[in-house]
Protein backbone atom coordinates (compact mmCIF):
# COMPACT_ATOMS: atom_id res chain seq x y z
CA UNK A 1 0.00 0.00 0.00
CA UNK A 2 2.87 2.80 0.80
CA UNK A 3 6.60 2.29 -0.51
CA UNK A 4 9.40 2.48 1.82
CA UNK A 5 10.34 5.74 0.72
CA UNK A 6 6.68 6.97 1.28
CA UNK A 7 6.15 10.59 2.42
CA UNK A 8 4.07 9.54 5.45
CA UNK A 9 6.75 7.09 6.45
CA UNK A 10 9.34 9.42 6.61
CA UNK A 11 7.44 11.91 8.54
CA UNK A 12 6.17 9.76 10.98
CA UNK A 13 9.72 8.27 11.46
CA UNK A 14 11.15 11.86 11.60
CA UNK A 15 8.71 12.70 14.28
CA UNK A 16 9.09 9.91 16.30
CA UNK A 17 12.81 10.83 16.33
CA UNK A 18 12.02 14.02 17.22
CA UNK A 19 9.84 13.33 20.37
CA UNK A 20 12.15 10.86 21.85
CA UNK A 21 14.59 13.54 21.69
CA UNK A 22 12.04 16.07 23.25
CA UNK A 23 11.82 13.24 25.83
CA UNK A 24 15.05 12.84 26.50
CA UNK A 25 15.53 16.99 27.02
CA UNK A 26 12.39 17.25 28.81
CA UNK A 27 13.83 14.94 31.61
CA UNK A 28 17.27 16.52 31.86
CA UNK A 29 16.43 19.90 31.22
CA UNK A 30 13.17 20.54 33.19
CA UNK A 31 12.80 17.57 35.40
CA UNK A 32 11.69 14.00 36.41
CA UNK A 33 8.66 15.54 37.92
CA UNK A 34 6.45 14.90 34.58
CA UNK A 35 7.69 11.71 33.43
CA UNK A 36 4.12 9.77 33.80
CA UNK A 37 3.63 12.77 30.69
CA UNK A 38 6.68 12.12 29.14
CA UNK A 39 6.84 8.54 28.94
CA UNK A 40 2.80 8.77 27.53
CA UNK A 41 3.83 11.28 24.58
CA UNK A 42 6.40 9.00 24.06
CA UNK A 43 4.34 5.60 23.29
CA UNK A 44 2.04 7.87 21.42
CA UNK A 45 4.49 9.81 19.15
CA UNK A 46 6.49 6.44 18.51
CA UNK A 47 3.20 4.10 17.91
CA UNK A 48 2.10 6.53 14.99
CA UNK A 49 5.67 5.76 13.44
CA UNK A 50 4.69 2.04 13.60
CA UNK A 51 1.50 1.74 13.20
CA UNK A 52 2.03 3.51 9.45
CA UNK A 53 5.30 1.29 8.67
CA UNK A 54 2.55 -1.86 9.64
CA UNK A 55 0.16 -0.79 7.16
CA UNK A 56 2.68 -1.28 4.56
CA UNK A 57 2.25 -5.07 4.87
CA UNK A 58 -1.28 -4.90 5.66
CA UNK A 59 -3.32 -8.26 5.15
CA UNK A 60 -5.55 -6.17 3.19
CA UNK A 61 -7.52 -3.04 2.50
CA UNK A 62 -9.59 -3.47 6.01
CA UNK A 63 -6.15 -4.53 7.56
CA UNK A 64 -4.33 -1.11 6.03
CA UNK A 65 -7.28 1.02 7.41
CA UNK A 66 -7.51 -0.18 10.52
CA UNK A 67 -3.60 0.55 11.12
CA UNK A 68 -3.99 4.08 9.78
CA UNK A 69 -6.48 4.87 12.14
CA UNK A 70 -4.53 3.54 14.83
CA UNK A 71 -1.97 5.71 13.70
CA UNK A 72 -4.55 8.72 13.40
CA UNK A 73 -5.77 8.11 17.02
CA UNK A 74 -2.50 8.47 17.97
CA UNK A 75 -1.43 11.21 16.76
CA UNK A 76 -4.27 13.24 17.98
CA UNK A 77 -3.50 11.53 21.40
CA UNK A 78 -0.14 12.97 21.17
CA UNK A 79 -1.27 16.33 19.82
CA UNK A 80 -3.30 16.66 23.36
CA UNK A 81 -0.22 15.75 25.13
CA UNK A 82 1.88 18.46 23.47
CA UNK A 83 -0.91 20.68 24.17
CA UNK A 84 -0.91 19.55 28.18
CA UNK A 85 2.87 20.14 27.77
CA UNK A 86 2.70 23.86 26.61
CA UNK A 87 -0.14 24.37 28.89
CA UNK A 88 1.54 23.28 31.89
CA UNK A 89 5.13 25.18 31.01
CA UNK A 90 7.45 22.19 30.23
CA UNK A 91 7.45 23.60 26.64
CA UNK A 92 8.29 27.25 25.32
CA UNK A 93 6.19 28.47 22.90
CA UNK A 94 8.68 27.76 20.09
CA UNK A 95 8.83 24.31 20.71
CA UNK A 96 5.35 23.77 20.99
CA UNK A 97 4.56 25.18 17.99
CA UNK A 98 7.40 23.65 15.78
CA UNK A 99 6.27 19.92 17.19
CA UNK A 100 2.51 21.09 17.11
CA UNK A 101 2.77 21.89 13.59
CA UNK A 102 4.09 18.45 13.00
CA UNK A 103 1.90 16.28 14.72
CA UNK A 104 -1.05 18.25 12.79
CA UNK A 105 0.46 17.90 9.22
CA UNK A 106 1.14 14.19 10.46
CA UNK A 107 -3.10 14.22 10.59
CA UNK A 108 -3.78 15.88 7.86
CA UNK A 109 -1.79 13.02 5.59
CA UNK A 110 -3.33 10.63 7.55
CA UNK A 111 -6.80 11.68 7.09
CA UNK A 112 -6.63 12.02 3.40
CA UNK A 113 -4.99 8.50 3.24
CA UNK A 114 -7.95 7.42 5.58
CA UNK A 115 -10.37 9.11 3.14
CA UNK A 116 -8.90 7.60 -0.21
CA UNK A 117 -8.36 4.27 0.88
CA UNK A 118 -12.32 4.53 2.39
CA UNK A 119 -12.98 5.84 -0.85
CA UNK A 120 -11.01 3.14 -2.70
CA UNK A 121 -12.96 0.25 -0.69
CA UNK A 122 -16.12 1.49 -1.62
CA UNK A 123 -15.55 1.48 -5.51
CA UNK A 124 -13.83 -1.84 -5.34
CA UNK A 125 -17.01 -3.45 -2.95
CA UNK A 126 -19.52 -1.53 -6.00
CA UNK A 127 -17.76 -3.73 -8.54
């Protein structure tokens, strides 16, 4: 369904990169004292990584959906955590916005792959 060079791929892999590094400065730079946070954007940032490298060897067109919208779910999860981040002063405004802007272009590809490959199932069941 999505080549290993994929746009979404690398994105999601990029990001995932990026949060465990957030992680990482999060806990040396401000603290230990939000790590039940920390360690919950990180399982959310990472699973959106591989949840869209499973699709690529989805079972089938039900199978590929269902791990994009694991990956969507996700990444909206981890959208809320950023925001509980910023909210709560762990993150400057710069970084907030730089990861926040990610995570949202993240859902925006994943939505419109959501929506073609919907759209895609539905022709193929009309056949």
């Amino acid at each position: 369904m999505y080549n290993a060079e994929s746009t979404i791929q690398t994105k999601c892999c990029d990001f995932a990169a990026r949060i465990t590094k957030m992680v990482a400065y999060l806990q040396r730079k401000r603290g230990k004292l939000y790590n039940p946070i920390y360690n919950q954007i990180l399982r959310s940032g990472t699973s959106i990584m591989a949840n869209v490298s499973e699709s690529q060897y989805a079972q089938s067109r039900a199978d590929f959906i269902t791990k994009l919208h694991i990956a969507l779910k996700e990444a909206n999860e981890t959208k809320n955590w950023l925001r509980l981040l910023f909210a709560s002063g762990c993150l400057l405004e710069k970084e907030f916005k730089s990861m926040n802007n990610d995570c949202g272009e993240i859902l925006a590809i994943l939505t419109a792959s959501l929506n073609t490959a919907k759209k895609n199932d539905l022709a193929d069941k009309a056949r």
